[in-house]
N, C-alpha and C. Protein backbone atom coordinates (compact mmCIF):
# COMPACT_ATOMS: atom_id res chain seq x y z
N UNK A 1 -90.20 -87.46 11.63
CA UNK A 1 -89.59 -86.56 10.68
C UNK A 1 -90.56 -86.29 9.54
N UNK A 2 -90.54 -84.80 9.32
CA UNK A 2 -91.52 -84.75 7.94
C UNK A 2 -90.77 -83.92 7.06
N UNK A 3 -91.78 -84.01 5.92
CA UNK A 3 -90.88 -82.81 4.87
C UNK A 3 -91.74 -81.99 4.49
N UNK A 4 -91.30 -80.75 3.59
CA UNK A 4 -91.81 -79.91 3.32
C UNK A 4 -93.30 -79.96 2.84
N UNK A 5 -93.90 -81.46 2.86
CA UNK A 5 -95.36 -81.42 2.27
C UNK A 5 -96.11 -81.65 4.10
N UNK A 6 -95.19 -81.63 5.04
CA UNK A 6 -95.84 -82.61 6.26
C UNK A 6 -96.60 -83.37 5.97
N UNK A 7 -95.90 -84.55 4.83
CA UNK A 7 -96.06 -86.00 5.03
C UNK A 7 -95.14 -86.64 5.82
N UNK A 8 -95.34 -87.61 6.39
CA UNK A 8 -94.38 -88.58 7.52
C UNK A 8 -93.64 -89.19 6.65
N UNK A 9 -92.46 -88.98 6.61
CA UNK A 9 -91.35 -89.82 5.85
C UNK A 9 -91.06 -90.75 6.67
N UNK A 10 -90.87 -91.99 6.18
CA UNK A 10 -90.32 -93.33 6.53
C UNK A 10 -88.67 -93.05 6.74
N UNK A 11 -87.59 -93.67 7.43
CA UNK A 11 -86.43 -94.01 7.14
C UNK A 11 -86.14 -95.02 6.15
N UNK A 12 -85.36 -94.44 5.33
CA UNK A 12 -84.80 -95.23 4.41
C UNK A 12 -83.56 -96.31 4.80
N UNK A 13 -83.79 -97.31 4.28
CA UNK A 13 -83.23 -98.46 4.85
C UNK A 13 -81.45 -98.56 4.28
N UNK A 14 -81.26 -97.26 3.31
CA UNK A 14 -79.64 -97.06 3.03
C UNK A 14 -79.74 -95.29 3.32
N UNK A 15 -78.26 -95.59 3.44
CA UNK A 15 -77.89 -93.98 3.19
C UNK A 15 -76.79 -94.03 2.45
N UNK A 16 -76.64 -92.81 1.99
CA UNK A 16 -75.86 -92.36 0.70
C UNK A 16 -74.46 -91.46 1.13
N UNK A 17 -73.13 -92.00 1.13
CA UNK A 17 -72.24 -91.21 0.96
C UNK A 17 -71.31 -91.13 -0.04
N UNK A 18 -69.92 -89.97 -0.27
CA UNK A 18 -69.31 -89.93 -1.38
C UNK A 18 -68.08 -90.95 -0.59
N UNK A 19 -67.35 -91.29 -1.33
CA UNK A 19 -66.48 -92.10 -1.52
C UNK A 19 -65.09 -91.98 -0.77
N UNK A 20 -64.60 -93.01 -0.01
CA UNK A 20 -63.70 -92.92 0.52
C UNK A 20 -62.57 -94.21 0.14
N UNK A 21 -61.25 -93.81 0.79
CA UNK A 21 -60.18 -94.37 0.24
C UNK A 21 -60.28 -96.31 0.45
N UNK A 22 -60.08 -97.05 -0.61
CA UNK A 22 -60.96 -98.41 -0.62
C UNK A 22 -62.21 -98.91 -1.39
N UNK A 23 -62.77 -97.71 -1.75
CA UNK A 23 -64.16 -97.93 -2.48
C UNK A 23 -64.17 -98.10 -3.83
N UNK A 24 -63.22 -97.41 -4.23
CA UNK A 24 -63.06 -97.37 -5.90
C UNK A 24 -62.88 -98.84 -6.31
N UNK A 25 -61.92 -99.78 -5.27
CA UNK A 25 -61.47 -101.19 -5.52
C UNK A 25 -62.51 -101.84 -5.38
N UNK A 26 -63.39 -101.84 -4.02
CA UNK A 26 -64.65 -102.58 -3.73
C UNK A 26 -65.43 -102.54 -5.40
N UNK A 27 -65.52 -101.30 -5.56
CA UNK A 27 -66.82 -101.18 -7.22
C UNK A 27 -66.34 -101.26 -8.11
N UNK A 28 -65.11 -102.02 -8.49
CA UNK A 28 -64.50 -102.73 -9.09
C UNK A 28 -64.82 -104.10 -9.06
N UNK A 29 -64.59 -104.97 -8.27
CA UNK A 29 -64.61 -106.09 -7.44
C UNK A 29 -65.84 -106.63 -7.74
N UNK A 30 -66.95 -105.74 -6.90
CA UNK A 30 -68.15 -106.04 -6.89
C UNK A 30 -68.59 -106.33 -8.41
N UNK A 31 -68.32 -104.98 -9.63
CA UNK A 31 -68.57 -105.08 -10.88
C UNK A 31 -68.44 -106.46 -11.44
N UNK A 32 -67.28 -106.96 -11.19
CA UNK A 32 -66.44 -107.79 -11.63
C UNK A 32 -67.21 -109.03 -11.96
N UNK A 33 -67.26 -109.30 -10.55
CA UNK A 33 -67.95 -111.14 -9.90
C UNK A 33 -70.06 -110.37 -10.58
N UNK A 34 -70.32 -109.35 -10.35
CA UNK A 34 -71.42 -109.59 -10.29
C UNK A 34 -72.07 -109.53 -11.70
N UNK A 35 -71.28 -108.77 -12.53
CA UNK A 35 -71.48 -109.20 -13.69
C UNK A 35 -71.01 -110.62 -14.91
N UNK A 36 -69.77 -110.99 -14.22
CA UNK A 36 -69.65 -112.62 -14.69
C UNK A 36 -70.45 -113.22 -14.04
N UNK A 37 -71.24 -113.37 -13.15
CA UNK A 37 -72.50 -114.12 -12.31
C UNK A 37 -73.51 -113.77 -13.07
N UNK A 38 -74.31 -113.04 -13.23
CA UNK A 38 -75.35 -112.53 -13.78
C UNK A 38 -75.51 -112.21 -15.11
N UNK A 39 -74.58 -111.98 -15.87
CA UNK A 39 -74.65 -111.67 -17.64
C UNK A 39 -73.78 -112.23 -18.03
N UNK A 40 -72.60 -113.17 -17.68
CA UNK A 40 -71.54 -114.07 -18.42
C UNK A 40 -70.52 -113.20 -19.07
N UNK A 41 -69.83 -111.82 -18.39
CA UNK A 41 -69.23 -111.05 -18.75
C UNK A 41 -68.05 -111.62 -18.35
N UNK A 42 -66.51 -111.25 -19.34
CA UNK A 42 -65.60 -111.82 -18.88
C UNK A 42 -64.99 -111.01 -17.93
N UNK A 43 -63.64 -111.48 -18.30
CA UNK A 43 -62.69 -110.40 -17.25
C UNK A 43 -62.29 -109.12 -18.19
N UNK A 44 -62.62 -108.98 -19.19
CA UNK A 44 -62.55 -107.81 -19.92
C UNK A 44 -63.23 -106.52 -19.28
N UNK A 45 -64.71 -107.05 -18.65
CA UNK A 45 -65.53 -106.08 -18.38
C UNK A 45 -64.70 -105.58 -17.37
N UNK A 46 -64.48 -106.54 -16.41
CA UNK A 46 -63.78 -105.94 -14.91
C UNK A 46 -62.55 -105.26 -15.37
N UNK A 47 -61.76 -105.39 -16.61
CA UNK A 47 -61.08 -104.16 -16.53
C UNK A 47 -60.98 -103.25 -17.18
N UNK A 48 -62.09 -103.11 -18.14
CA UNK A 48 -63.28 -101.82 -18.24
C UNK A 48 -63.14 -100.84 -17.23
N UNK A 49 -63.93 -101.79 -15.96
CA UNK A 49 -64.39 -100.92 -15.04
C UNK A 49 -63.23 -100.33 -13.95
N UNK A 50 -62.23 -101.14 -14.08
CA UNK A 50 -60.69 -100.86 -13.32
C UNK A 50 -59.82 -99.63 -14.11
N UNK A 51 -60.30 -99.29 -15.66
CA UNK A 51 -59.98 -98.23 -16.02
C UNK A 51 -60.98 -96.88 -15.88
N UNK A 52 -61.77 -97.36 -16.05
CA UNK A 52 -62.80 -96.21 -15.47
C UNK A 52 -62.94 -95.79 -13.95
N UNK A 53 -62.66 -96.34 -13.18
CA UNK A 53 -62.08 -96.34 -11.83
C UNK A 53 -60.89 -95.52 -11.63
N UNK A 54 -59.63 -95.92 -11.95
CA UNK A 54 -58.81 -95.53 -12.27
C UNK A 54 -58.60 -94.05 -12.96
N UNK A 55 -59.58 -93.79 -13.81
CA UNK A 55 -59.58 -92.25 -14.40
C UNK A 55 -59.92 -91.28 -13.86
N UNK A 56 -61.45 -91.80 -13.09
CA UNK A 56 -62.11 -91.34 -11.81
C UNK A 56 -60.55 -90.72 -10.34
N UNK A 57 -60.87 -91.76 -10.13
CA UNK A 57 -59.37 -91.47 -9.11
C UNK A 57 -58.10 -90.55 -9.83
N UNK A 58 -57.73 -90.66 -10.97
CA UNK A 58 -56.70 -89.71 -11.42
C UNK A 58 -57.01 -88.37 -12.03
N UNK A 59 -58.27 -88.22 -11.79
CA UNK A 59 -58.59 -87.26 -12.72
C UNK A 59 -59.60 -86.57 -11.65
N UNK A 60 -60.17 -86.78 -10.78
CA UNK A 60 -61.09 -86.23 -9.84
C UNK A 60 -60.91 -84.79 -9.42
N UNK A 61 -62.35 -84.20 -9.81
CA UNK A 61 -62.38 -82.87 -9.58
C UNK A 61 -64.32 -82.45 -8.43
N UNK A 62 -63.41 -82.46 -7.35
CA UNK A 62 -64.71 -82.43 -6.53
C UNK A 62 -65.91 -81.40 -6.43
N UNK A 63 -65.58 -80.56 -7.29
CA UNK A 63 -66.15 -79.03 -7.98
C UNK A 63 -67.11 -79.85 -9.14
N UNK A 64 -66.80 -80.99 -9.80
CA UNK A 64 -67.90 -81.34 -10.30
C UNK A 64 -67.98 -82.92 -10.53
N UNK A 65 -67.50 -83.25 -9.51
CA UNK A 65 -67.78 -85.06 -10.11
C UNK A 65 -67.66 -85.48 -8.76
N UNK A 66 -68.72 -86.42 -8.56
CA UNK A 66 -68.52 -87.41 -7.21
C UNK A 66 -68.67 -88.93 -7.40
N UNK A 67 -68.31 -89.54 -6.32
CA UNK A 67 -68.79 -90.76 -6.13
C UNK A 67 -69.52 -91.39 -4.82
N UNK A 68 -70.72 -92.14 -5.02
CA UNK A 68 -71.97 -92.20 -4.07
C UNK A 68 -71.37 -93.90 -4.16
N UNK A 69 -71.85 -94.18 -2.39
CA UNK A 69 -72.00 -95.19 -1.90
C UNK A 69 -73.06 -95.64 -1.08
N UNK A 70 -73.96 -96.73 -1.45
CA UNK A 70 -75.36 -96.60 -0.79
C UNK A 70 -74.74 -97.73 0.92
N UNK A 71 -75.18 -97.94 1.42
CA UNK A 71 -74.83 -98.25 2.31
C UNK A 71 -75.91 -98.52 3.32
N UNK A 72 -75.91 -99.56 3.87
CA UNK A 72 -77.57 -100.20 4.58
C UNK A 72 -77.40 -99.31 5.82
N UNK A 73 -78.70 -99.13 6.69
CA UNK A 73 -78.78 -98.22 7.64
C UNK A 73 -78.99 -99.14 8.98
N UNK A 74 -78.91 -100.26 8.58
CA UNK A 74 -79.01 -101.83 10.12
C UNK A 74 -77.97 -101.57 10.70
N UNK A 75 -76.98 -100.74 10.53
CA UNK A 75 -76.00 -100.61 11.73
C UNK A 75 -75.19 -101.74 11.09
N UNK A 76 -75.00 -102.71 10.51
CA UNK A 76 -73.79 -103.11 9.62
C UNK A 76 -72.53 -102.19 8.68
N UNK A 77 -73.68 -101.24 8.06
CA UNK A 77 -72.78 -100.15 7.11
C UNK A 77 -72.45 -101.15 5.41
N UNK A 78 -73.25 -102.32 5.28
CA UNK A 78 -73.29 -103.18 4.40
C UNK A 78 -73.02 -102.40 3.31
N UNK A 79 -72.11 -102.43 2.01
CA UNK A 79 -71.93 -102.01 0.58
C UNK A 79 -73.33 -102.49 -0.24
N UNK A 80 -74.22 -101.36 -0.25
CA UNK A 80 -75.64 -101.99 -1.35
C UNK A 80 -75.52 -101.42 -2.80
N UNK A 81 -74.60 -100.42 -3.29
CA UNK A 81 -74.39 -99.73 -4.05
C UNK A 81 -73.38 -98.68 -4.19
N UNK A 82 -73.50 -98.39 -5.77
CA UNK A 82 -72.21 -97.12 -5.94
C UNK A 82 -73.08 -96.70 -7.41
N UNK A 83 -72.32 -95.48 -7.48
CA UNK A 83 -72.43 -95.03 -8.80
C UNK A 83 -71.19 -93.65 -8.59
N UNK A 84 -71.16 -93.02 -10.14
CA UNK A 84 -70.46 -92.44 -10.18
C UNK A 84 -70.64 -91.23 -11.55
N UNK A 85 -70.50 -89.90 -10.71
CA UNK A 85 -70.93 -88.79 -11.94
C UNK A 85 -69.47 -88.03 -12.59
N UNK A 86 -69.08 -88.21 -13.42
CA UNK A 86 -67.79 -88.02 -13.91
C UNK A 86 -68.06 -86.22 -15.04
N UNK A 87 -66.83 -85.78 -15.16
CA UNK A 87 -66.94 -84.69 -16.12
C UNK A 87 -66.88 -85.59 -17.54
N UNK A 88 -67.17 -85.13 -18.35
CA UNK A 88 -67.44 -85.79 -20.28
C UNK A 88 -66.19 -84.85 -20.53
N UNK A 89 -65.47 -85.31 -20.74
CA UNK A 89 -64.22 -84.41 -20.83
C UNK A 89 -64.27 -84.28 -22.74
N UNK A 90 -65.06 -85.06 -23.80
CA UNK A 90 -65.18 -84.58 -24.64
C UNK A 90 -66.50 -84.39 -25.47
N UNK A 91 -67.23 -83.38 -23.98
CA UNK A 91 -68.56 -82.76 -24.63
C UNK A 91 -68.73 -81.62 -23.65
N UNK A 92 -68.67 -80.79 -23.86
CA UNK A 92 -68.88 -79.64 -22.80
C UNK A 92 -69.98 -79.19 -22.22
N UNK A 93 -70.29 -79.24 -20.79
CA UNK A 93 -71.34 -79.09 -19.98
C UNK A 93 -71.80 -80.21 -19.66
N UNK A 94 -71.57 -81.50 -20.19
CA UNK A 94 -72.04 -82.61 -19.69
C UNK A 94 -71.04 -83.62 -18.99
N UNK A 95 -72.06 -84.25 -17.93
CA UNK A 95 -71.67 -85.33 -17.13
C UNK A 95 -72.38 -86.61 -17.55
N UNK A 96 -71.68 -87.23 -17.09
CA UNK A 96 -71.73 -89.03 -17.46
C UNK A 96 -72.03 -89.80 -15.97
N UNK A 97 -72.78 -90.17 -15.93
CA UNK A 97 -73.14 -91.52 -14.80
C UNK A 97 -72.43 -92.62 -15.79
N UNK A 98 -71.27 -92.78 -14.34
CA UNK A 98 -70.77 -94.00 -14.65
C UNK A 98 -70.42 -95.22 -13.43
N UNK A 99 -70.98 -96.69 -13.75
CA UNK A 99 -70.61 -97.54 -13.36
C UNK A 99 -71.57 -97.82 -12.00
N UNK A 100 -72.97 -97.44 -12.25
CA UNK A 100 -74.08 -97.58 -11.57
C UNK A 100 -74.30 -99.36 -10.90
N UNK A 101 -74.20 -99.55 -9.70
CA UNK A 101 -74.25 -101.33 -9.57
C UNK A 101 -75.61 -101.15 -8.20
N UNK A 102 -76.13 -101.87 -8.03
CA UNK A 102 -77.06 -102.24 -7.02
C UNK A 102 -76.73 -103.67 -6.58
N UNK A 103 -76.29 -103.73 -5.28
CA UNK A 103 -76.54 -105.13 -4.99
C UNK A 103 -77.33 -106.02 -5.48
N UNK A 104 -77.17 -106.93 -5.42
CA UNK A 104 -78.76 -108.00 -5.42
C UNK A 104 -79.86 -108.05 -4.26
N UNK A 105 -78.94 -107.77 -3.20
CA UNK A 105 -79.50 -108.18 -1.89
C UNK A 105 -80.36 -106.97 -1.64
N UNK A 106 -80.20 -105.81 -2.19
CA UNK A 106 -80.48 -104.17 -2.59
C UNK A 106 -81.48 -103.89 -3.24
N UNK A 107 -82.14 -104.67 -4.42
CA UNK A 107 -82.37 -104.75 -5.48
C UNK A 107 -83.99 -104.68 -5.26
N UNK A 108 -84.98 -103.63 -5.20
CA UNK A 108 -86.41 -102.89 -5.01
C UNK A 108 -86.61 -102.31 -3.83
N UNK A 109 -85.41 -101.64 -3.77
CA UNK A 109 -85.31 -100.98 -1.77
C UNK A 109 -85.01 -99.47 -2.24
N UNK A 110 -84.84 -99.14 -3.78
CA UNK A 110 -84.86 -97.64 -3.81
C UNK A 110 -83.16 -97.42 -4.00
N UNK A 111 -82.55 -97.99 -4.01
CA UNK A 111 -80.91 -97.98 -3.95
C UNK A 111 -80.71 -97.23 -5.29
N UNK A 112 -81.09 -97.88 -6.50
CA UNK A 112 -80.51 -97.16 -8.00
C UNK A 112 -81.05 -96.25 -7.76
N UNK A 113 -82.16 -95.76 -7.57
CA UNK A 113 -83.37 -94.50 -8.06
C UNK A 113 -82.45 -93.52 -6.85
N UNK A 114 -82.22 -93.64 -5.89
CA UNK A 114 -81.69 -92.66 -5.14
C UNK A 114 -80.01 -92.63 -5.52
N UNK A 115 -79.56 -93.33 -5.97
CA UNK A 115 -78.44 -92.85 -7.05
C UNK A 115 -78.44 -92.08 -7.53
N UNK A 116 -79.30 -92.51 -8.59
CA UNK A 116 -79.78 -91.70 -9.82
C UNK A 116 -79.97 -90.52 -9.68
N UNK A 117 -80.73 -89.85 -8.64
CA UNK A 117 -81.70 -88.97 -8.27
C UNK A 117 -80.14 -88.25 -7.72
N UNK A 118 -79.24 -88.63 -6.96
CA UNK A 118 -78.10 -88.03 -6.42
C UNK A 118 -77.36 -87.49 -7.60
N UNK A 119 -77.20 -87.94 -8.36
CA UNK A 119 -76.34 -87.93 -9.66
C UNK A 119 -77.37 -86.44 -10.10
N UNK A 120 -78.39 -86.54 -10.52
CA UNK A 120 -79.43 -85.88 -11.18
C UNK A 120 -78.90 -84.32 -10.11
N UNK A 121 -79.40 -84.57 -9.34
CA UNK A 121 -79.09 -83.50 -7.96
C UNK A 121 -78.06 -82.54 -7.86
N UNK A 122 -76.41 -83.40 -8.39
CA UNK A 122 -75.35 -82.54 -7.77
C UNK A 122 -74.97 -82.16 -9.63
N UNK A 123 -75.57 -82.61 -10.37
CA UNK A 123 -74.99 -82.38 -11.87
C UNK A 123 -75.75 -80.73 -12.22
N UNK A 124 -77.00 -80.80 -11.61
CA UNK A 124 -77.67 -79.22 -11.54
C UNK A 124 -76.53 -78.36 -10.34
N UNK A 125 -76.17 -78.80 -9.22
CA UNK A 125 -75.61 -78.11 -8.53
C UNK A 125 -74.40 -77.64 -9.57
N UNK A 126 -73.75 -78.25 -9.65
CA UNK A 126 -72.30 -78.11 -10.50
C UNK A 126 -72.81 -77.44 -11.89
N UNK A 127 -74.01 -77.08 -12.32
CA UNK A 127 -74.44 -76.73 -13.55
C UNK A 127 -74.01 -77.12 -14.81
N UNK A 128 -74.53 -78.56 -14.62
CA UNK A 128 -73.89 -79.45 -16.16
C UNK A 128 -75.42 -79.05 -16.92
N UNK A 129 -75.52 -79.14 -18.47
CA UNK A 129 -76.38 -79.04 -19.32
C UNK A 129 -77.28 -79.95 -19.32
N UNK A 130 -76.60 -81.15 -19.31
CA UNK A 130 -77.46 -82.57 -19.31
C UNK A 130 -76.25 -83.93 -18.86
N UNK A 131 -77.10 -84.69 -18.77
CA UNK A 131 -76.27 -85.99 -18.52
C UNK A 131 -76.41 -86.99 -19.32
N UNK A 132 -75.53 -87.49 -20.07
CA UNK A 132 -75.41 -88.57 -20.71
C UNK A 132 -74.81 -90.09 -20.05
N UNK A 133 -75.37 -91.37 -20.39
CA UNK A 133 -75.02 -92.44 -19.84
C UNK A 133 -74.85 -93.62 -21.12
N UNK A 134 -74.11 -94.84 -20.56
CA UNK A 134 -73.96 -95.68 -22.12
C UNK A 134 -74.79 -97.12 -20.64
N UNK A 135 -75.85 -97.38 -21.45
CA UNK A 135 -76.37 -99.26 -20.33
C UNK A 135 -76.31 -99.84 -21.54
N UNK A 136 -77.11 -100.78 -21.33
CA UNK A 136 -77.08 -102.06 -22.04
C UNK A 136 -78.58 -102.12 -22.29
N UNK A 137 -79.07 -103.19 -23.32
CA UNK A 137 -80.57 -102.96 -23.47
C UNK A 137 -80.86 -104.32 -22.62
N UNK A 138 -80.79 -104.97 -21.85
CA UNK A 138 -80.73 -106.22 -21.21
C UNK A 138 -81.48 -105.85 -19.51
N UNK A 139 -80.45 -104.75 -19.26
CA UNK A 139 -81.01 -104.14 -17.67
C UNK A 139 -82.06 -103.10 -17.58
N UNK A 140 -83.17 -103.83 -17.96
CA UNK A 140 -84.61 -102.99 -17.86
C UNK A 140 -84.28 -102.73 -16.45
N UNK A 141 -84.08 -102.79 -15.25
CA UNK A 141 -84.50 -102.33 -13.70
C UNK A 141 -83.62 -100.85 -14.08
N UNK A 142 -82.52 -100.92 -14.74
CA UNK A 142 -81.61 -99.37 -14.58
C UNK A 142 -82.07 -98.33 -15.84
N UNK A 143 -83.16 -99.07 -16.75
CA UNK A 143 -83.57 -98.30 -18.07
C UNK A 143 -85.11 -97.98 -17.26
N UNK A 144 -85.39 -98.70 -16.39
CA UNK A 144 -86.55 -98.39 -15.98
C UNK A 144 -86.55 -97.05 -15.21
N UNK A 145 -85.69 -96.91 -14.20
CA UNK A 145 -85.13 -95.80 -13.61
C UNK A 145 -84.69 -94.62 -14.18
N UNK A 146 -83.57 -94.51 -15.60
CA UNK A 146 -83.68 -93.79 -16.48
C UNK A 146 -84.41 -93.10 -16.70
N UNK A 147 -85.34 -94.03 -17.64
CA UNK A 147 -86.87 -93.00 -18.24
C UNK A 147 -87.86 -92.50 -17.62
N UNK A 148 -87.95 -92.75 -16.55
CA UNK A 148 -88.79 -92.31 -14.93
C UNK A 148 -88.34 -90.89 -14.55
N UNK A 149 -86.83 -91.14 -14.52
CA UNK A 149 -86.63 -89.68 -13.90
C UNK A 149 -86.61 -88.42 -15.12
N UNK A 150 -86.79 -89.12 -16.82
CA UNK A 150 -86.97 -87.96 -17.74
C UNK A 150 -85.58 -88.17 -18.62
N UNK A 151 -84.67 -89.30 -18.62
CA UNK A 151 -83.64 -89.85 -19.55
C UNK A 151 -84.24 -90.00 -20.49
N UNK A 152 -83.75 -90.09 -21.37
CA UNK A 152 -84.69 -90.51 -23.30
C UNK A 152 -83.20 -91.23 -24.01
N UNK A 153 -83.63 -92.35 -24.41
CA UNK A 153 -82.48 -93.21 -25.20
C UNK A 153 -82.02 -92.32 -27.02
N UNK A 154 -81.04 -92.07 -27.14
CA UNK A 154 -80.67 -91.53 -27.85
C UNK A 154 -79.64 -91.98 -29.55
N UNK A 155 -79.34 -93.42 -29.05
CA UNK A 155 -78.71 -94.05 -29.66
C UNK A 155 -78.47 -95.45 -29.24
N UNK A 156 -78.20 -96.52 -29.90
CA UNK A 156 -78.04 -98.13 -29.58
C UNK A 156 -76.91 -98.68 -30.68
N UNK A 157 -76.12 -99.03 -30.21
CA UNK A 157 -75.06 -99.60 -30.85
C UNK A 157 -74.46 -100.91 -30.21
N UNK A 158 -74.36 -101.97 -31.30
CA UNK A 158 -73.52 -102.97 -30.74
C UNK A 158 -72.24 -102.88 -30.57
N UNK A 159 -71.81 -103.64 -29.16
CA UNK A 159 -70.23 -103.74 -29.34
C UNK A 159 -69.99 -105.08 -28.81
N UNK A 160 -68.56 -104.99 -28.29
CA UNK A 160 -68.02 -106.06 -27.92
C UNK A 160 -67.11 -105.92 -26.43
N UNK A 161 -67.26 -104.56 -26.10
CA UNK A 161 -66.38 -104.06 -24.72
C UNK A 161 -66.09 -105.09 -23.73
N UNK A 162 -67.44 -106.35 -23.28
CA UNK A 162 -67.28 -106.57 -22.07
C UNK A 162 -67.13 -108.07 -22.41
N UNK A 163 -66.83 -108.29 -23.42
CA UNK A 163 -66.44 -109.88 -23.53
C UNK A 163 -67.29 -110.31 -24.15
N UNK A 164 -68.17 -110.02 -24.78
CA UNK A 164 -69.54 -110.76 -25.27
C UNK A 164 -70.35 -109.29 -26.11
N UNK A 165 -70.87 -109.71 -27.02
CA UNK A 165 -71.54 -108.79 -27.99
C UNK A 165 -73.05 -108.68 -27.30
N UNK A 166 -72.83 -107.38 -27.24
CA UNK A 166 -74.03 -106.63 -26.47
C UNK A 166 -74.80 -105.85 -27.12
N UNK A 167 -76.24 -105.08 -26.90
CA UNK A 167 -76.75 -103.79 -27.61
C UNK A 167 -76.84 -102.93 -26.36
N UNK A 168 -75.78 -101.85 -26.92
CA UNK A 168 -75.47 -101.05 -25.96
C UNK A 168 -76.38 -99.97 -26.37
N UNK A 169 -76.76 -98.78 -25.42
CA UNK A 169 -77.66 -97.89 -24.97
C UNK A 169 -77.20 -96.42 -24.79
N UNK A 170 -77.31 -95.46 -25.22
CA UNK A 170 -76.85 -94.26 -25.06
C UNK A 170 -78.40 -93.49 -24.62
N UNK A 171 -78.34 -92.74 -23.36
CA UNK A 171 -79.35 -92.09 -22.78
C UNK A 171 -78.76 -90.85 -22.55
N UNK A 172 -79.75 -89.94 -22.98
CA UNK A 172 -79.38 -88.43 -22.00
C UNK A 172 -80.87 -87.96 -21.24
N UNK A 173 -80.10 -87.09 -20.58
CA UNK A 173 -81.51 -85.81 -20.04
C UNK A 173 -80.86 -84.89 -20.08
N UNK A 174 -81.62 -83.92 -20.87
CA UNK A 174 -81.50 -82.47 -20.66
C UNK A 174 -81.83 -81.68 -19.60
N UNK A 175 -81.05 -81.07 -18.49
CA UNK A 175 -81.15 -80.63 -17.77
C UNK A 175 -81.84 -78.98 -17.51
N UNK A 176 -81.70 -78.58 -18.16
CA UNK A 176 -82.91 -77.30 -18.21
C UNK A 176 -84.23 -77.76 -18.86
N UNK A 177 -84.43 -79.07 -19.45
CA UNK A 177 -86.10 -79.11 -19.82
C UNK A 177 -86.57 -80.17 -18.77
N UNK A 178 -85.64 -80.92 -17.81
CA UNK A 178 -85.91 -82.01 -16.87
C UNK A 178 -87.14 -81.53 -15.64
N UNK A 179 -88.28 -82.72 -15.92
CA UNK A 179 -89.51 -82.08 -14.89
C UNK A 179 -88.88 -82.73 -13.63
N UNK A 180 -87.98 -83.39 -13.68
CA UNK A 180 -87.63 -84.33 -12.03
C UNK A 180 -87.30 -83.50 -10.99
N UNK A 181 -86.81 -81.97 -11.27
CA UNK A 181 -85.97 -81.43 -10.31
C UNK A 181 -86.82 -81.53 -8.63
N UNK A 182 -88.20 -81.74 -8.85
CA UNK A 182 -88.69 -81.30 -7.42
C UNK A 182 -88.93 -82.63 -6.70
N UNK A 183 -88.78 -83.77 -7.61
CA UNK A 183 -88.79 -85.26 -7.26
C UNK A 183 -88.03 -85.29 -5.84
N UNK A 184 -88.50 -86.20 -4.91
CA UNK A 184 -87.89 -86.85 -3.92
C UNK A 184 -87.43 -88.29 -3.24
């Protein structure tokens, strides 16, 4: 298989679909355990993310918001990831990446960046202005990805959302000055 440069593309070891009935709970779940494992988040965070889930699902408009599931290509169909591009229901023209997770087991196989890059992708299709996101300053691997594809941090504020006092991260990209569009 080649692409438009006829260079030989490799298969990628996930593939990417939108979301089906069950998944919203899984990236919940997953959120849950993998962030009390890894950052000492309580159960606050997990139901953070069970309301943001939840809004997603009650509020879903497939004209401009999806949800991506990375998924290993070994013929298991293994859960390696999710993310999720939501409408900003109070900023107009913009979308929000929300609730971006990479396995561990996932974790330098290209899983976030082809998120990302999906998110980036269908937010021009749907013709959002730019995209705004809230991380944490702790997860350099998802700030690393960010500023790669042309995100710029915009604001940092502490809070207390997920059980524990954090410095939280506000990123956008502007989508008509973004050089990523031809990225692959």
């Amino acid at each position: 298989m080649e692409d438009d440069n006829n260079k030989p593309q490799t298969q990628k070891p996930f593939t990417l679909r939108t979301h089906r009935p069950g998944d919203i709970g899984w990236i919940t779940h997953r959120h849950g355990i993998l962030y009390a494992t890894e950052y000492n988040f309580s159960e606050r965070f997990e139901s953070v993310v069970a309301r943001i889930s939840a809004d997603f699902i009650d509020n879903y408009d497939p004209l401009s918001e999806r949800c991506w599931i990375a998924e290993s290509t070994k013929g298991s169909g293994e859960f390696l990831g999710s993310v999720m591009l939501v409408n900003d229901r109070d900023r107009p023209r913009t979308a929000k990446i929300r609730l971006l997770l990479v396995e561990p087991s996932a974790r330098g196989m290209g899983v976030g960046r082809g998120l990302v890059r999906k998110c980036i992708q269908f937010a021009r299709q749907a013709n959002y202005e730019r995209i705004a996101l809230l991380t944490t300053s702790f997860l350099a691997p998802a700030k690393h990805i960010y500023h790669s594809e042309g995100f710029r941090m915009v604001k940092e504020e502490e809070h207390e959302t997920f059980g524990r006092t954090v410095m939280g991260e506000f990123w956008e990209l502007e989508l008509g000055s973004s050089t990523t569009e031809n990225k692959s």
